[in-house]
Protein backbone atom coordinates (compact mmCIF):
# COMPACT_ATOMS: atom_id res chain seq x y z
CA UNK A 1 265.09 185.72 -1.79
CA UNK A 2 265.24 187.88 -4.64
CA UNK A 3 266.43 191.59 -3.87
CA UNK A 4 267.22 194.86 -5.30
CA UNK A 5 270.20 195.91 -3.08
CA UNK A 6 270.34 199.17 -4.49
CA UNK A 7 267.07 199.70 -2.89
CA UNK A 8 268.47 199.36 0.87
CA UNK A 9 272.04 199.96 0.87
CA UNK A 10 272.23 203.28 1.55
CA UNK A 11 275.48 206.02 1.62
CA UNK A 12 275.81 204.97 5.20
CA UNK A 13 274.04 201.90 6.50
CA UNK A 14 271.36 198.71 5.21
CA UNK A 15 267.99 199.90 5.86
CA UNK A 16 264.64 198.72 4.30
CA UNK A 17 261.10 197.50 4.96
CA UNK A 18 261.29 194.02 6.38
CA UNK A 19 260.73 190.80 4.77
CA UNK A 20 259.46 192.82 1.93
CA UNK A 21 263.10 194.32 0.49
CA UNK A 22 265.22 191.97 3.16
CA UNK A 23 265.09 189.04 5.51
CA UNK A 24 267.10 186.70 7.71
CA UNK A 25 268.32 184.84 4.39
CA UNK A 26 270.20 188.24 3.26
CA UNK A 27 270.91 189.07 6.73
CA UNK A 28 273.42 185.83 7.01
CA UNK A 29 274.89 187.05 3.64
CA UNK A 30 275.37 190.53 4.96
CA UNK A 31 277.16 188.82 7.73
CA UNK A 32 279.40 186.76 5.63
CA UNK A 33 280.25 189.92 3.46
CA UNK A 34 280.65 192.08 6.36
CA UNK A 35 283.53 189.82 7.34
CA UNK A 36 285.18 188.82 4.14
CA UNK A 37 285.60 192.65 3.45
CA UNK A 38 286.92 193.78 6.69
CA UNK A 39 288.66 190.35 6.81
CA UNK A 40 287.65 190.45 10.59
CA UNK A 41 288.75 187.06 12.34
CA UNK A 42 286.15 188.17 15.44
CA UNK A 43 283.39 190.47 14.98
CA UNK A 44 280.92 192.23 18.15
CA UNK A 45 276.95 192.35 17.52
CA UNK A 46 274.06 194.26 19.17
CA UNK A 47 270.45 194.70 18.04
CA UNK A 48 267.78 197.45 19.02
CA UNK A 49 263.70 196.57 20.73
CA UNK A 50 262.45 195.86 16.73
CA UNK A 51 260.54 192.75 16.80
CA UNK A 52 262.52 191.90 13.43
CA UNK A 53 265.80 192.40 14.94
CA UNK A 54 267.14 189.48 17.38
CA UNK A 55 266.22 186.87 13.92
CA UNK A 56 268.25 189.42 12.00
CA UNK A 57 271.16 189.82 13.92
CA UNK A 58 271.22 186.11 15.18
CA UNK A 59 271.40 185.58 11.34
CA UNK A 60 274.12 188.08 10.68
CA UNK A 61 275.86 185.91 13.38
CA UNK A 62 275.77 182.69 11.66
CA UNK A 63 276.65 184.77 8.42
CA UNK A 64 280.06 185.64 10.00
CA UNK A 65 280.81 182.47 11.90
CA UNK A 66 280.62 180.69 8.60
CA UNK A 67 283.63 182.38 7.43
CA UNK A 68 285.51 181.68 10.27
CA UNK A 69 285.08 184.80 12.37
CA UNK A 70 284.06 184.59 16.42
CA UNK A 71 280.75 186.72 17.29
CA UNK A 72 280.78 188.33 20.78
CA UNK A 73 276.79 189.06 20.71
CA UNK A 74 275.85 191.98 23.21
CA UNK A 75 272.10 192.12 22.67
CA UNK A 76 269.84 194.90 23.44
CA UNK A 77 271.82 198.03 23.17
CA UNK A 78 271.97 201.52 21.96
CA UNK A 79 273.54 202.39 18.84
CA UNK A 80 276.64 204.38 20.94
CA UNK A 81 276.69 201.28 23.00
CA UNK A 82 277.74 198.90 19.99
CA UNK A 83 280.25 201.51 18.96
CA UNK A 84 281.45 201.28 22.46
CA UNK A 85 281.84 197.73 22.21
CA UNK A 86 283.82 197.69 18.67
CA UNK A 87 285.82 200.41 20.14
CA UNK A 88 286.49 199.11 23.58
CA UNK A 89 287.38 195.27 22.28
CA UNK A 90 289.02 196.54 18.94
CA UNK A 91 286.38 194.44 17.06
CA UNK A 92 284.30 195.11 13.95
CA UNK A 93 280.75 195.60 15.14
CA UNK A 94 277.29 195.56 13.40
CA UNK A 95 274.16 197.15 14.75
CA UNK A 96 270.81 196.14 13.79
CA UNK A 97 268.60 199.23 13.98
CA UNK A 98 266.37 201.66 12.25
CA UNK A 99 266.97 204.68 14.25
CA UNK A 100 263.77 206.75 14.39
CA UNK A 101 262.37 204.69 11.52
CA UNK A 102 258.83 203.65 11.50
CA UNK A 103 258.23 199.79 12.80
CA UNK A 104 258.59 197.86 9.88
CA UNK A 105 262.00 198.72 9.03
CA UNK A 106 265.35 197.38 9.68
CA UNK A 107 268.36 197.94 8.92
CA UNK A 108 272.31 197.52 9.66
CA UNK A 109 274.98 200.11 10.50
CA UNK A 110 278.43 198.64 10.74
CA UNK A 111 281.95 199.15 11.33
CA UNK A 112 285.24 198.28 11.69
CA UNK A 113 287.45 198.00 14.58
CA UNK A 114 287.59 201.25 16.80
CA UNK A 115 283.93 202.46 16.00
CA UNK A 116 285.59 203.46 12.01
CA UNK A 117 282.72 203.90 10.25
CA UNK A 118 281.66 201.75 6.73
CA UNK A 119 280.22 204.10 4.01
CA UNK A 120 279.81 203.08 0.86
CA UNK A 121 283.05 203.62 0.10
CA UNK A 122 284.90 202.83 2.81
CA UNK A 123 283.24 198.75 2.53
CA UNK A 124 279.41 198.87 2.20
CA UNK A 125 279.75 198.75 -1.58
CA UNK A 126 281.77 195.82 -1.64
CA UNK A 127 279.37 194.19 0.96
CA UNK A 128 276.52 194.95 -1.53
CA UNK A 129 278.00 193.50 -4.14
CA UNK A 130 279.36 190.20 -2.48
CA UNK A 131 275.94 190.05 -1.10
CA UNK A 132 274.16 190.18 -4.31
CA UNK A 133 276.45 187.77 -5.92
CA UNK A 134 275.52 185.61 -2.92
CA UNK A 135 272.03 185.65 -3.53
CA UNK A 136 271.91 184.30 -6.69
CA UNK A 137 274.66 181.57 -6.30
CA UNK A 138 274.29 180.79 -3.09
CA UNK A 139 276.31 181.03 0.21
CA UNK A 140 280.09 180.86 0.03
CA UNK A 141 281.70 177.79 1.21
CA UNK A 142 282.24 177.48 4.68
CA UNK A 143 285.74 178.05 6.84
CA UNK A 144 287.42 174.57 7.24
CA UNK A 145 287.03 175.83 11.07
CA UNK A 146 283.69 178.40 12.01
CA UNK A 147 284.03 180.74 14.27
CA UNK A 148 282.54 180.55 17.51
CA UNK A 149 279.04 182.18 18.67
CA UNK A 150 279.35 183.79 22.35
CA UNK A 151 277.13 186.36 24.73
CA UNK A 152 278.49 189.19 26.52
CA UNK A 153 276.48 192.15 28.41
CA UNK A 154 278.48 195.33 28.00
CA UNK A 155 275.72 197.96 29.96
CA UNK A 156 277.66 198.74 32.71
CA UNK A 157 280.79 198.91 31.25
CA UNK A 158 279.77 201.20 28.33
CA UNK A 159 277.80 203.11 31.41
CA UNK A 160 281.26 203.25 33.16
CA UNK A 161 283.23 204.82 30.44
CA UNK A 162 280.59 207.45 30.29
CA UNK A 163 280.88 208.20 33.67
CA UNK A 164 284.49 208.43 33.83
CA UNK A 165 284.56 211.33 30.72
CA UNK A 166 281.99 213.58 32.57
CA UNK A 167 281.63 213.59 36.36
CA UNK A 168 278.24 214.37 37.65
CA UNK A 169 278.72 213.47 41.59
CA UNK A 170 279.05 216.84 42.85
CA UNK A 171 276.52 218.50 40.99
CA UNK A 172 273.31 219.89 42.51
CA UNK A 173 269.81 217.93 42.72
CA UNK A 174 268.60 217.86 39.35
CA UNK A 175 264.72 217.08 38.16
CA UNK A 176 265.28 215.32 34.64
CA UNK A 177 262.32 214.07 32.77
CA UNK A 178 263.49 211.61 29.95
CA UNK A 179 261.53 210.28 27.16
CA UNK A 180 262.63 207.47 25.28
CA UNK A 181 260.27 207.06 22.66
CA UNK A 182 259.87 203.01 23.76
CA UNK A 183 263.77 202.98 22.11
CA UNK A 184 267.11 202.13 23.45
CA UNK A 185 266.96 204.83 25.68
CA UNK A 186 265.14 202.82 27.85
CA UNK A 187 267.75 200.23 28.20
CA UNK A 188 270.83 202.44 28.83
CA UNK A 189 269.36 205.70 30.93
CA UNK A 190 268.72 203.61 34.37
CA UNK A 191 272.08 202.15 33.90
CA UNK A 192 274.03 205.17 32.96
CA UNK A 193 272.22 207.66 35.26
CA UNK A 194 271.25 205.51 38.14
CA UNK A 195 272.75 206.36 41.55
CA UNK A 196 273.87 210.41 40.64
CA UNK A 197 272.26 213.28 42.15
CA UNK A 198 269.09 213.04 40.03
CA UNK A 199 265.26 212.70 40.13
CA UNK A 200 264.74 210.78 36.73
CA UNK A 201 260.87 210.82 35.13
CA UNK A 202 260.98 208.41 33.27
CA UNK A 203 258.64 208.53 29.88
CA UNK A 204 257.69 205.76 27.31
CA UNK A 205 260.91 203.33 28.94
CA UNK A 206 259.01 200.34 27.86
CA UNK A 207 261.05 198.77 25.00
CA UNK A 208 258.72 198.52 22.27
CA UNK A 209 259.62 198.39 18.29
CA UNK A 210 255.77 198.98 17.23
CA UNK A 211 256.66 202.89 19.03
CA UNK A 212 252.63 202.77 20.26
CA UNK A 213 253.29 206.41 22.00
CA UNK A 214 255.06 208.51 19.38
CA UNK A 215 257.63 208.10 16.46
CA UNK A 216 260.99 207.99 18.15
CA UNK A 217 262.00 210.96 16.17
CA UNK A 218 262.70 214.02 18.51
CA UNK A 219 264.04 216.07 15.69
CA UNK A 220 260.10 216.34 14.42
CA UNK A 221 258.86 218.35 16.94
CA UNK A 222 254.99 216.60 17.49
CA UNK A 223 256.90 213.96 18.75
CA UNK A 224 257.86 216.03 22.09
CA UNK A 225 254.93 217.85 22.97
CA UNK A 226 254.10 215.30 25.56
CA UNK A 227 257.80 215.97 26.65
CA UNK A 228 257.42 219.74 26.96
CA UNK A 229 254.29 219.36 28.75
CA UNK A 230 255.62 216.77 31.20
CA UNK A 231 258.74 218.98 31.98
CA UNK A 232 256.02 221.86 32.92
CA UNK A 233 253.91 219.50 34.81
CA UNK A 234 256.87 218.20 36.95
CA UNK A 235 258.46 221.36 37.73
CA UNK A 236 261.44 219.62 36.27
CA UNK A 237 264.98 221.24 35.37
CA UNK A 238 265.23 220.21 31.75
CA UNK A 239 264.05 217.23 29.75
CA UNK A 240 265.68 214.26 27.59
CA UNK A 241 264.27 213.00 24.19
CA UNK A 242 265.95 210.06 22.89
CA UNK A 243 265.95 208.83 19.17
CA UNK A 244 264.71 204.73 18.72
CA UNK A 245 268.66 203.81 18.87
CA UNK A 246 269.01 206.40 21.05
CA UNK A 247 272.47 207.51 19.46
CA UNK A 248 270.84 211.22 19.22
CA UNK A 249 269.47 213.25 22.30
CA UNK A 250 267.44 216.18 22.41
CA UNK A 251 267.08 219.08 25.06
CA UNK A 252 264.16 220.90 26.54
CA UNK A 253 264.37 223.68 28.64
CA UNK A 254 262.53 224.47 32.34
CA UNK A 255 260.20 226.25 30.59
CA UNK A 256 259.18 222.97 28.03
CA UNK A 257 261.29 225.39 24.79
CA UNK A 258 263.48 222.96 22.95
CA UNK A 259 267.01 223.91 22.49
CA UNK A 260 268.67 224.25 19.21
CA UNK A 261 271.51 220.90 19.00
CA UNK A 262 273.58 223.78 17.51
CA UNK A 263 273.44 225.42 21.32
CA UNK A 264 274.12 222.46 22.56
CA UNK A 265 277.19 221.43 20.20
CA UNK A 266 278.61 225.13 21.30
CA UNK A 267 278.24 224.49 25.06
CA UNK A 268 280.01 220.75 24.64
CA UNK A 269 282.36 222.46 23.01
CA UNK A 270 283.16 225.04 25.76
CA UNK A 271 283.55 222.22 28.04
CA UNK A 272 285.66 219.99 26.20
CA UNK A 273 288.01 223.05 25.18
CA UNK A 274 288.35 223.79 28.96
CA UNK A 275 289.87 220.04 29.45
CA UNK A 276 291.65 220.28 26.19
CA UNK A 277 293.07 223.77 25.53
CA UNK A 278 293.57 224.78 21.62
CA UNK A 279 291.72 221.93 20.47
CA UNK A 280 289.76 221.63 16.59
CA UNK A 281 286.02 220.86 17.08
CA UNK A 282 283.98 220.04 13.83
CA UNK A 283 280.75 221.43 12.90
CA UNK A 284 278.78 221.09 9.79
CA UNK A 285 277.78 224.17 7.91
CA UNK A 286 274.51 224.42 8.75
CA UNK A 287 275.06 224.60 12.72
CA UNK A 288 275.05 228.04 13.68
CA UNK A 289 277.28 230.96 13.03
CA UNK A 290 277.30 230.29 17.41
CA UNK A 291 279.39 227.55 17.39
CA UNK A 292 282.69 228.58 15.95
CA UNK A 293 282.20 231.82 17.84
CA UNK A 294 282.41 230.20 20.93
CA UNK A 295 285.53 228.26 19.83
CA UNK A 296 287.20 230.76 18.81
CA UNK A 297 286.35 232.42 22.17
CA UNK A 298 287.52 229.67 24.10
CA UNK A 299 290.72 229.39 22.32
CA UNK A 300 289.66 226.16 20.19
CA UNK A 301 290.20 226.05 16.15
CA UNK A 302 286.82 225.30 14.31
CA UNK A 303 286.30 223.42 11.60
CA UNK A 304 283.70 223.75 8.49
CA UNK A 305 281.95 220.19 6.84
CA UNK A 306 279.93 218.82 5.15
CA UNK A 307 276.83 217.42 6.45
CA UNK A 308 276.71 213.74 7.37
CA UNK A 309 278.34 211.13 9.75
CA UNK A 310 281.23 209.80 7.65
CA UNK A 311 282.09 213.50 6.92
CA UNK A 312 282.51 214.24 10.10
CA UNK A 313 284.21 211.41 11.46
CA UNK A 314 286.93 211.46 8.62
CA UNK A 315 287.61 215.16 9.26
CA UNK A 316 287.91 214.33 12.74
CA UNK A 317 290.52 211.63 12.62
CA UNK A 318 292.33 213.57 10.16
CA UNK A 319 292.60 216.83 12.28
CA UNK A 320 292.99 215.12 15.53
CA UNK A 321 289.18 217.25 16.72
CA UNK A 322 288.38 216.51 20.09
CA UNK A 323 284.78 217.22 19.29
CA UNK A 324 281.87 217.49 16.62
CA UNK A 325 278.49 218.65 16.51
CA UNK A 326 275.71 218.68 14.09
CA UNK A 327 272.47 220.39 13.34
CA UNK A 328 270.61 217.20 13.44
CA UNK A 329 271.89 216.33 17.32
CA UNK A 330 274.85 213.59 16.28
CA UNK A 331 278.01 214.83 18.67
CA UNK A 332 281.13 213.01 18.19
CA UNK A 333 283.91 212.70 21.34
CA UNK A 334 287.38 212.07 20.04
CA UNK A 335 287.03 210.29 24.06
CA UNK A 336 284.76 208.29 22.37
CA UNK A 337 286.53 206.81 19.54
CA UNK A 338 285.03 209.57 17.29
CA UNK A 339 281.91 207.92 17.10
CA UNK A 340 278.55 210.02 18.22
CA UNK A 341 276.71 209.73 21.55
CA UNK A 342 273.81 211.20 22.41
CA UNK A 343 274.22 210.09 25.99
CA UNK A 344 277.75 211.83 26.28
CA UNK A 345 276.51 214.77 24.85
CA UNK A 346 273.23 214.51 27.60
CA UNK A 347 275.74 214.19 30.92
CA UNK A 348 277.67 217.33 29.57
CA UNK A 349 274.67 219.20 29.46
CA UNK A 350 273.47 217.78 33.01
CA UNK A 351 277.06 218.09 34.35
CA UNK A 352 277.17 221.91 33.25
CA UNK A 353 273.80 222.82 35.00
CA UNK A 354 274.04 220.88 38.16
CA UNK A 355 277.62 223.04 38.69
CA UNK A 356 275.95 226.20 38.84
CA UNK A 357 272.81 227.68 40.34
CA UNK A 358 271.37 229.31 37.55
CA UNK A 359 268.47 227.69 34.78
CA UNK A 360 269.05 225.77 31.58
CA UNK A 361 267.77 228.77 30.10
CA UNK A 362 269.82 231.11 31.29
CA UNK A 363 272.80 228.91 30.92
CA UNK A 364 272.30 228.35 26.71
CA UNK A 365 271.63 231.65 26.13
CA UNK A 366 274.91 232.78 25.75
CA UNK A 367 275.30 229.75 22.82
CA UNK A 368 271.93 230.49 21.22
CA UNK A 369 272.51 234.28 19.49
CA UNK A 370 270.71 234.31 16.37
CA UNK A 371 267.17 233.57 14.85
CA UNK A 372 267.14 229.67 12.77
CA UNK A 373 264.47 228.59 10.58
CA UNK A 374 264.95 225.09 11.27
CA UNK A 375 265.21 222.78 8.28
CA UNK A 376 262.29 223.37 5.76
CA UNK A 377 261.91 220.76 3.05
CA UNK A 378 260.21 221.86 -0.32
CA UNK A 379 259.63 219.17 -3.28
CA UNK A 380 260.52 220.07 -6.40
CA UNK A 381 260.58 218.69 -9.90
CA UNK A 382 264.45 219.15 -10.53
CA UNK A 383 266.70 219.74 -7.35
CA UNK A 384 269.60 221.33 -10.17
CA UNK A 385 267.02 223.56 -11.96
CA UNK A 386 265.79 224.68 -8.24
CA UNK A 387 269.22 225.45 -7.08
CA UNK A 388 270.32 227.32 -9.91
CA UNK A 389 267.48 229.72 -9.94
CA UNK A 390 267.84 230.47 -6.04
CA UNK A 391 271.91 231.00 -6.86
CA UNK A 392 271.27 233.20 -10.05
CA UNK A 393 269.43 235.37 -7.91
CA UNK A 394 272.09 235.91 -5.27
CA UNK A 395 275.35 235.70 -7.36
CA UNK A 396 275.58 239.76 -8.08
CA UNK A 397 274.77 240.86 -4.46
CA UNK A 398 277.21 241.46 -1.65
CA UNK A 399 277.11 238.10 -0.80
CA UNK A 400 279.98 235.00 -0.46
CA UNK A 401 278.62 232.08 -1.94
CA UNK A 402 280.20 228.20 -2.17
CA UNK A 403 279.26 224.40 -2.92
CA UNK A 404 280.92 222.77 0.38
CA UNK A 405 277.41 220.81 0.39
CA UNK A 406 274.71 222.55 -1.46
CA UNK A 407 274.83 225.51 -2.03
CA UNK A 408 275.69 228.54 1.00
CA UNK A 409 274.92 231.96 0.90
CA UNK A 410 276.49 234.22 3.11
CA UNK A 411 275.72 237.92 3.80
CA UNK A 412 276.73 240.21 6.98
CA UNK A 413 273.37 239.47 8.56
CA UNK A 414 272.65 236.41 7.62
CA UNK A 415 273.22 232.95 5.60
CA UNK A 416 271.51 230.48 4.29
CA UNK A 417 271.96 226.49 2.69
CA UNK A 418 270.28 224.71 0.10
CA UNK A 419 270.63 221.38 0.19
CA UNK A 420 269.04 218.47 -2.01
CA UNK A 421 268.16 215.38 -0.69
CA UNK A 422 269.63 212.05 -1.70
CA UNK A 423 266.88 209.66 -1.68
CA UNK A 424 263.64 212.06 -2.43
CA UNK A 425 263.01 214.85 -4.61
CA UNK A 426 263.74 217.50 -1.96
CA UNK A 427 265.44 220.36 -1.00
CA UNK A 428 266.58 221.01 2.59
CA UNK A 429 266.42 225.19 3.15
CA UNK A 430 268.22 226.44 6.46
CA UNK A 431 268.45 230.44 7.41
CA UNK A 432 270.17 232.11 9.87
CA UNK A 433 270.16 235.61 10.76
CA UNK A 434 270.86 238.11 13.56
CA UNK A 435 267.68 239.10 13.88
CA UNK A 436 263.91 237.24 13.32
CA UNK A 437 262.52 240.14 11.11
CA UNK A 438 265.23 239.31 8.90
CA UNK A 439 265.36 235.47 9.15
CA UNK A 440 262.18 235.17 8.53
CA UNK A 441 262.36 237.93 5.26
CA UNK A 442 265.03 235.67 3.72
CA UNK A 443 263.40 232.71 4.49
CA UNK A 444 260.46 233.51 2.79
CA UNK A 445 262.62 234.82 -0.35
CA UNK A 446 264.72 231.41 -1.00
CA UNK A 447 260.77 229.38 -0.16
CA UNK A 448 259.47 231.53 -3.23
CA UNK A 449 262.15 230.70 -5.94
CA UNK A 450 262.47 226.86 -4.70
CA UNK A 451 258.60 226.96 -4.85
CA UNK A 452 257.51 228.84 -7.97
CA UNK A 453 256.14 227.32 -11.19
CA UNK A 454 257.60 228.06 -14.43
């Protein structure tokens, strides 16, 4: 098969339409890259519910036992899970998944041992490339010995470790109701949550990659209305919304009201300070001006990124952080080899209700204090052109402005980020303020210089 790479090999992970940009044949080349970069001598595997992705992965498989290296393949897991795995055997890992990508997508995120992620360039480039070289010449010759192709089931164990960072059996009788979007979080809620004090609804568990209920993308809010309106039906304390790898989780409050990630990144936080006095927690800059409030409140030392996984896992093995949090729902547990876990992040918030008497409502409030827009996407013709206008128009006022990522404008009342996206002609607009009146007047400020027409 012929391929543009470029096309699929993104800043943090493989992910295209499939066979149309990649297939099994590339996915055993991936495999055989993957492992003569990281020079892995065993390697672990796990796939997500896509109908495309036990050929893929199996493929990977023979990929990397070609070269020599022994697969441990774990199956159906969550994202989190596989990191478990790499982190919990020391073993390079590769997940086959397209997150909350529509059906006919695949993709890979890998690696190395201890859940250390592979960016493009930490490895994925040089995987690219080997792979490309591959496909035109043809396989590399095989290890005078190939490695050795073995099963292992990892569920409970990965649903053990989870257990043992957060414990949940002397909380009060919760009512959760838990959508998992026919993804992962079908195969790991029972399992992690089964047998603690808790009356689990279970929504859309069936594993199914064609996502015949609703895109398994909580973070576009059509795809939980049916989980507001189920939490109000039931009566239920709060509800769950997995992403289709179900590495992400999303909150809804007893009265069906999602809460802001950044809410929930500052309550994590709070907890994990309490175990770990004076610790750093990482947040990107577009979380709330909440979050490093409350870590400075409870004694912790905050720390500013950029947005984006490998961002936030460098800066949190460099500064020892025993926990990050991003806008988009990712949290990161230094417990948890610094990789994200939306399940982690889920027990936390379960754990912290269940130990008092009061609502989930009640509870976030004191992490939710100011008025967001969300993230509001505009197209535009040139992203630079777009970005300079909105900064020429701010730059005299009594404002603080910097390029972290994007560019941030920060007042007494308020801030806002403008961000462009990597792979489409977009900007990414996010406001916060003290007040709604005024979010919503600054909001509508930035909209009409990104928006207007020379």
């Amino acid at each position: 098969m012929t391929a543009d790479l470029s096309q699929i090999v993104k800043a943090y992970d493989v992910r295209g339409v499939v066979p149309d940009q990649w297939d099994e044949t590339l996915a055993e080349l991936f495999g055989a890259a993957f492992v003569r970069v990281t020079r892995a001598d065993a390697i672990v595997i796990g796939h997500d519910m896509r109908p495309s992705s036990p050929g893929l992965s199996n493929a990977f498989a023979r990929g990397a036992a070609r070269l020599g290296a022994d697969v441990t393949l774990i199956g159906l897991c969550s994202t989190d899970q596989l990191y478990f795995a790499s982190g919990s055997l020391g073993l390079p890992g590769a997940m086959f998944t397209a997150s909350h990508n529509p059906a006919q997508y695949n993709g890979i995120k890998m690696c190395r041992a201890g859940a250390a992620p592979v960016g493009q360039d930490t490895g994925l480039t040089e995987i690219r490339e080997l792979t490309e070289r591959w496909s035109e010449t043809g396989a590399p010759e095989a290890a005078a010995t190939p490695g050795t192709i073995t099963e292992r089931d990892t569920l409970t164990d990965y649903a053990d470790h989870l257990r043992s960072l957060v414990d949940l059996t002397a909380i009060r009788p919760l009512k959760v109701v838990v959508d998992a979007g026919n993804g992962m979080g079908g195969h790991t809620v029972p399992t992690v949550l089964g047998g603690l004090p808790l009356d689990v609804v279970p929504m859309y568990f069936e594993l199914d990659g064609t996502f015949p209920n609703h895109e398994a993308n909580p973070l576009d809010p059509k795809n939980i209305v049916d989980l507001q309106a189920r939490v109000l039906a039931e009566g239920a304390d709060l509800g769950l919304a997995f992403d289709g790898d179900a590495d992400r989780c999303f909150v809804v409050d007893e009265r069906g009201e999602p809460v802001p990630p950044s809410a929930i990144t500052a309550l994590v936080a709070a907890r994990e300070l309490a175990k770990h006095p004076g610790g750093t927690i990482i947040h990107n800059l577009i979380t709330s001006w909440s979050v490093p409030e409350v870590v400075r409140e409870h004694g912790g030392e905050p720390v500013r990124t950029r947005v984006g996984h490998s961002f936030i896992k460098e800066e949190m093995a460099k500064s020892g952080a025993i926990f990050g949090g991003e806008h988009s729902a990712h949290y990161y547990f230094k417990d948890f080899w610094n990789a994200d876990t939306g399940m982690l992040a889920a027990l936390h918030v379960l754990a912290a209700l269940g130990g008092q008497d009061g609502t989930l409502s009640d509870l976030v409030s004191a992490y939710d204090r100011y008025a967001a827009s969300g993230e509001i996407n505009s197209t535009v013709a040139d992203q630079t052109a777009s970005t300079t206008k909105v900064r020429a128009a701010y730059e005299n006022g009594d404002v603080v402005l910097d390029e972290l990522d994007g560019l941030t404008v920060t007042a007494e009342d308020w801030w806002f980020n403008l961000r462009a996206s990597n792979t489409e002609p977009l900007l990414r607009l996010n406001v916060e303020a003290r007040d709604a009146a005024t979010m919503a007047k600054v909001r509508d400020e930035v909209l009409a210089l990104v928006r207007a027409t020379d």
